[in-house]
Protein backbone atom coordinates (compact mmCIF):
# COMPACT_ATOMS: atom_id res chain seq x y z
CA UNK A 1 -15.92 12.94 -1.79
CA UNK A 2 -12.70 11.67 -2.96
CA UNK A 3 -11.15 8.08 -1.57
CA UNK A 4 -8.06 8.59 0.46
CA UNK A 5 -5.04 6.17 -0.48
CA UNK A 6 -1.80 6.09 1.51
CA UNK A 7 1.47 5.08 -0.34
CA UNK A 8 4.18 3.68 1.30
CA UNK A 9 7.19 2.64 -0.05
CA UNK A 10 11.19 3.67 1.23
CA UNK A 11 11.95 4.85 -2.46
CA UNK A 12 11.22 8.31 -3.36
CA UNK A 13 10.73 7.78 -7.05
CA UNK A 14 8.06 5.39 -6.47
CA UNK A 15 6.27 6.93 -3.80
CA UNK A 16 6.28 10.39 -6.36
CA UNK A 17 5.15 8.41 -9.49
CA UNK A 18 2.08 5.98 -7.59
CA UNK A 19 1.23 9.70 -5.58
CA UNK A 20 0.66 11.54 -9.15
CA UNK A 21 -0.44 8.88 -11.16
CA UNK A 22 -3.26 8.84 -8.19
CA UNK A 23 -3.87 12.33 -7.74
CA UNK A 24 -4.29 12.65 -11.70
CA UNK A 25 -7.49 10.07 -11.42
CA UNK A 26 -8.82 12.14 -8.29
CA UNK A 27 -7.80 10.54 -5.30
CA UNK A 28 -6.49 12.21 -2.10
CA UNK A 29 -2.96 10.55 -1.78
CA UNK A 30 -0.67 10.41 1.72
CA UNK A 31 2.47 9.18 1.64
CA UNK A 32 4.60 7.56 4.16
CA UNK A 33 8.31 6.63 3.93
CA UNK A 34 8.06 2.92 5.86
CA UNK A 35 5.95 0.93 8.03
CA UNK A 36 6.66 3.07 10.93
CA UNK A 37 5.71 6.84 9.44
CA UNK A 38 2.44 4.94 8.21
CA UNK A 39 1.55 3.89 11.32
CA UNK A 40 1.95 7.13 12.97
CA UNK A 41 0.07 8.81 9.88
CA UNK A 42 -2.78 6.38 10.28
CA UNK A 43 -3.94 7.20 13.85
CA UNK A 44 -4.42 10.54 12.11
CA UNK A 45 -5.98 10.18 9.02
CA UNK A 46 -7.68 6.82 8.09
CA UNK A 47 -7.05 6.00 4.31
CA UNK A 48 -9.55 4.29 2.55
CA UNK A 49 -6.63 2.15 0.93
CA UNK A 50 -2.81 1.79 2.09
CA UNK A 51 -0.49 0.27 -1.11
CA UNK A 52 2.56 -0.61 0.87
CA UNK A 53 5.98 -1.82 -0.11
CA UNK A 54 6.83 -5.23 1.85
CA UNK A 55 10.53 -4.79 1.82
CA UNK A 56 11.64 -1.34 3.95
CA UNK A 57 13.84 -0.29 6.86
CA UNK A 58 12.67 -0.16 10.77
CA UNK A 59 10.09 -2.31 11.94
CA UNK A 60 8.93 -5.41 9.62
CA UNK A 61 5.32 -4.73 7.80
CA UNK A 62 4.11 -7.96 8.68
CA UNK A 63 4.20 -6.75 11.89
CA UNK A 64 2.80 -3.19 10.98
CA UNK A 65 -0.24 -4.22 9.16
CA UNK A 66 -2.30 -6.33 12.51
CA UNK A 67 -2.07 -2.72 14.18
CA UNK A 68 -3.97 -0.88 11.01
CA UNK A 69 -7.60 -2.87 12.20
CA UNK A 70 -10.53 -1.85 9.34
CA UNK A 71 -7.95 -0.58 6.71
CA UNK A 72 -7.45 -2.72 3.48
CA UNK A 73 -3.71 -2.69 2.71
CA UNK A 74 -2.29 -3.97 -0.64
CA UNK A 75 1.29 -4.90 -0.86
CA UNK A 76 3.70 -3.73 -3.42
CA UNK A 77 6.68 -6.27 -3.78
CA UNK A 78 9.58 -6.04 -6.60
CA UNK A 79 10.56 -9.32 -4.71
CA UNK A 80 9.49 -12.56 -6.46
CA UNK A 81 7.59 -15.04 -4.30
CA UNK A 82 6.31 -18.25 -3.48
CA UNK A 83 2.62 -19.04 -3.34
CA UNK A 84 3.67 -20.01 0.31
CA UNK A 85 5.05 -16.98 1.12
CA UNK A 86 2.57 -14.63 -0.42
CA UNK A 87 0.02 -17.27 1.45
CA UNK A 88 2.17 -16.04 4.99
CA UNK A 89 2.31 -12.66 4.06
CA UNK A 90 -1.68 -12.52 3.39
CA UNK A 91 -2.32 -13.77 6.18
CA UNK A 92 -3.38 -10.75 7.33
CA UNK A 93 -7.99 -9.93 7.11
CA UNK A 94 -6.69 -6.49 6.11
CA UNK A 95 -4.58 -7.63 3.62
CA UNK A 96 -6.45 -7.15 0.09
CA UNK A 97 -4.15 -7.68 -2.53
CA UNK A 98 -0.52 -8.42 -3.81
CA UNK A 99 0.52 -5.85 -6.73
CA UNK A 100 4.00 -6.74 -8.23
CA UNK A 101 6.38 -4.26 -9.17
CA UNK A 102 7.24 -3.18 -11.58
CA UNK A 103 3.65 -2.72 -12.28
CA UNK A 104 2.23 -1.64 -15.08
CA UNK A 105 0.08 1.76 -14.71
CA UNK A 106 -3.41 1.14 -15.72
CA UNK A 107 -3.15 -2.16 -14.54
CA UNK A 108 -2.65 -0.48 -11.28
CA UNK A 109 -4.90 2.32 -11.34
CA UNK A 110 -7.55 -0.70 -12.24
CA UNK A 111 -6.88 -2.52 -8.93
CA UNK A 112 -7.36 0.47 -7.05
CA UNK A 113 -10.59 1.63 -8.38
CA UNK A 114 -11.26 -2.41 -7.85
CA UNK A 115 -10.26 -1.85 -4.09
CA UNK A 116 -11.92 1.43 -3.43
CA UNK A 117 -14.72 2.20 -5.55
């Protein structure tokens, strides 16, 4: 049975590329367009593995990511931080990893076979 991974990002192109770059090494992909349409997606269909973008309209992610209990969420940042702040922002026991964007595309499909088996 194929692993289920949610992407969730506010930019199309992204969202598009990480779905088919996904589908291509057999995962099931769901998509989401920020925190909020994740959450709602969630309650209906547990992903094995959400990538999420920190940075996105309507309510924060940090705030988003307590509410998706037994769910291992990597964040996808094109910001630049601190060790402090990625520290704040793992904080987090669902939080998994910290994938920088731009990333590189085996180096991401490697983290999420890593992630999910």
């Amino acid at each position: 049975m194929s692993k289920t991974i949610m992407v969730v990002d506010d930019e199309g192109d992204i969202r598009e590329t990480v779905k088919t770059v996904l589908e291509k090494e057999g995962y099931s992909v769901i998509t989401a367009i920020s925190g909020d349409d994740a959450l709602k997606k969630w309650t209906k269909q547990k992903p094995d593995l959400i990538l999420m973008d920190i940075m996105m309209p309507g309510t924060p992610v940090k705030d988003i990511i307590p509410k998706m209990t037994g769910t291992k969420v990597a964040y996808l940042s094109v910001v630049r931080t601190s060790e402090a702040e990625k520290e704040d922002l793992m904080k987090s026991k669902n939080i998994v990893d910290f994938i920088q964007k731009p990333f590189d595309i085996k180096e991401l499909v490697k983290k999420v076979k890593k992630l999910v088996g």
